[in-house]
Protein backbone atom coordinates (compact mmCIF):
# COMPACT_ATOMS: atom_id res chain seq x y z
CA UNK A 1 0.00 0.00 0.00
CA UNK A 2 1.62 3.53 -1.22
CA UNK A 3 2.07 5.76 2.00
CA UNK A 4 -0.03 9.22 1.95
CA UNK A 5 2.37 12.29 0.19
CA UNK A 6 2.57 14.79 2.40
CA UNK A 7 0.85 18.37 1.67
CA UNK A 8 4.17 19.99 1.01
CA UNK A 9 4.75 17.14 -1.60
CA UNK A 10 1.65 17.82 -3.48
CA UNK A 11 2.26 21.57 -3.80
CA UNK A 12 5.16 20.84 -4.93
CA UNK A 13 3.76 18.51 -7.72
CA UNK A 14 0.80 20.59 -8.47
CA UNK A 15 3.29 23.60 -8.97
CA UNK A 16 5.53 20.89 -11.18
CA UNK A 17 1.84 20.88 -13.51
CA UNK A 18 1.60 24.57 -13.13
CA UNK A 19 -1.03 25.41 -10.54
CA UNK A 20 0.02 28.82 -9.10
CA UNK A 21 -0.79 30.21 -5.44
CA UNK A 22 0.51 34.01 -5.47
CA UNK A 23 -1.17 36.94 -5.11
CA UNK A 24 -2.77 37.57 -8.93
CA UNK A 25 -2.91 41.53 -10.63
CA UNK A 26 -6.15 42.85 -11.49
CA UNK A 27 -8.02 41.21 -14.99
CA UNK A 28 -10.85 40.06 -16.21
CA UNK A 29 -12.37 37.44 -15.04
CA UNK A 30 -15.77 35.61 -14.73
CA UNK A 31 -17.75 34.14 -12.41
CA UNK A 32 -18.44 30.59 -11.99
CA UNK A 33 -19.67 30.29 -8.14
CA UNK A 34 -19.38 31.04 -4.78
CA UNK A 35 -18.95 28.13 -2.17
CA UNK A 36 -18.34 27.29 1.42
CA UNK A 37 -16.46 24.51 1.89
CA UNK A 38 -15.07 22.14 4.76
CA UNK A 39 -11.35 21.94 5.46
CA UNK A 40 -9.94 19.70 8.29
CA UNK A 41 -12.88 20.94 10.27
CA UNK A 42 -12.63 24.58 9.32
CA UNK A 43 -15.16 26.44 6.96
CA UNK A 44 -13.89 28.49 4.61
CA UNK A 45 -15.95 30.56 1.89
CA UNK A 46 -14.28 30.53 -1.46
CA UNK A 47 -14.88 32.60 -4.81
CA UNK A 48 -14.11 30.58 -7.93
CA UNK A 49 -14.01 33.03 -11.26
CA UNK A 50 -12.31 32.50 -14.74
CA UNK A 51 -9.21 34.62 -15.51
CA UNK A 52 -10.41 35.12 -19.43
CA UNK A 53 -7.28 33.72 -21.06
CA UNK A 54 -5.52 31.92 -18.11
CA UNK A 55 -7.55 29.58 -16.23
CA UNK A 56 -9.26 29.27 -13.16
CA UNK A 57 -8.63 30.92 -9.94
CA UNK A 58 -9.86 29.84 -6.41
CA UNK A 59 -9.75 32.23 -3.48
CA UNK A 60 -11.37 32.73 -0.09
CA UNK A 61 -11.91 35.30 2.23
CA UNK A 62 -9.21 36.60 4.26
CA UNK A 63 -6.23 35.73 1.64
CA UNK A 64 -4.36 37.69 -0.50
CA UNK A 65 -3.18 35.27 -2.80
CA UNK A 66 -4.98 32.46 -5.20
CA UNK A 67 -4.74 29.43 -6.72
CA UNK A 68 -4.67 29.71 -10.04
CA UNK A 69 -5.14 26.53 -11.59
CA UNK A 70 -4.09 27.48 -15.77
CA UNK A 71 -5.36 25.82 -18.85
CA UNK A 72 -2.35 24.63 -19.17
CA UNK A 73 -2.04 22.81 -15.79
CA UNK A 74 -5.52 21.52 -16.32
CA UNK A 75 -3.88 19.54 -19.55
CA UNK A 76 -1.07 18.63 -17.75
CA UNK A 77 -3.59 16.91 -14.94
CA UNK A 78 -5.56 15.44 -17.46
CA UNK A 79 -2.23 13.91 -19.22
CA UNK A 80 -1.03 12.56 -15.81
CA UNK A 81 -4.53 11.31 -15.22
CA UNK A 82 -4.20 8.81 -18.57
CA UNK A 83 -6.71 10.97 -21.02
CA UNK A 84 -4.34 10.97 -23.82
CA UNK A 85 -2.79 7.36 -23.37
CA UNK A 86 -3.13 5.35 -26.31
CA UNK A 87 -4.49 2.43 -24.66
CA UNK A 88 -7.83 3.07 -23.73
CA UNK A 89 -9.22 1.06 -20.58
């Protein structure tokens, strides 16, 4: 059985795929939905909104930066997940 990564491991492979967490300029961007989430017992509010031309970009109150997850890092994932193997299952 493969032992849990830690959380500092999966930044740093998520950052590897080209998620982002930094503190974004001003753009445009468009709305897809406001939450409120669960976290390790915590509840956190979140904004989700499209960065026209970049991706998408989490954030919640109280935090300066995002996570901006980028078309490009959504490819990646998908890749990594198996979506453009050759042998389909």
């Amino acid at each position: 059985m493969c032992e849990p990564i830690t959380k500092e491991e999966c930044k740093a492979q998520l950052e590897e795929l080209g998620v982002q967490y930094k503190k974004l300029p001003l753009t445009i961007t468009k709305h897809i939905c406001n939450a409120t989430t669960e976290i390790y017992g915590k509840i956190f509010k979140v904004s989700m909104v499209e960065r026209i031309g970049y991706g998408v970009q989490i954030r919640t109150e109280g935090n300066e930066k995002s996570c901006l997850v980028t078309y490009e890092a959504m490819l990646n994932i998908a890749e990594a997940m198996g979506l453009f193997d050759e042998d389909k299952e």
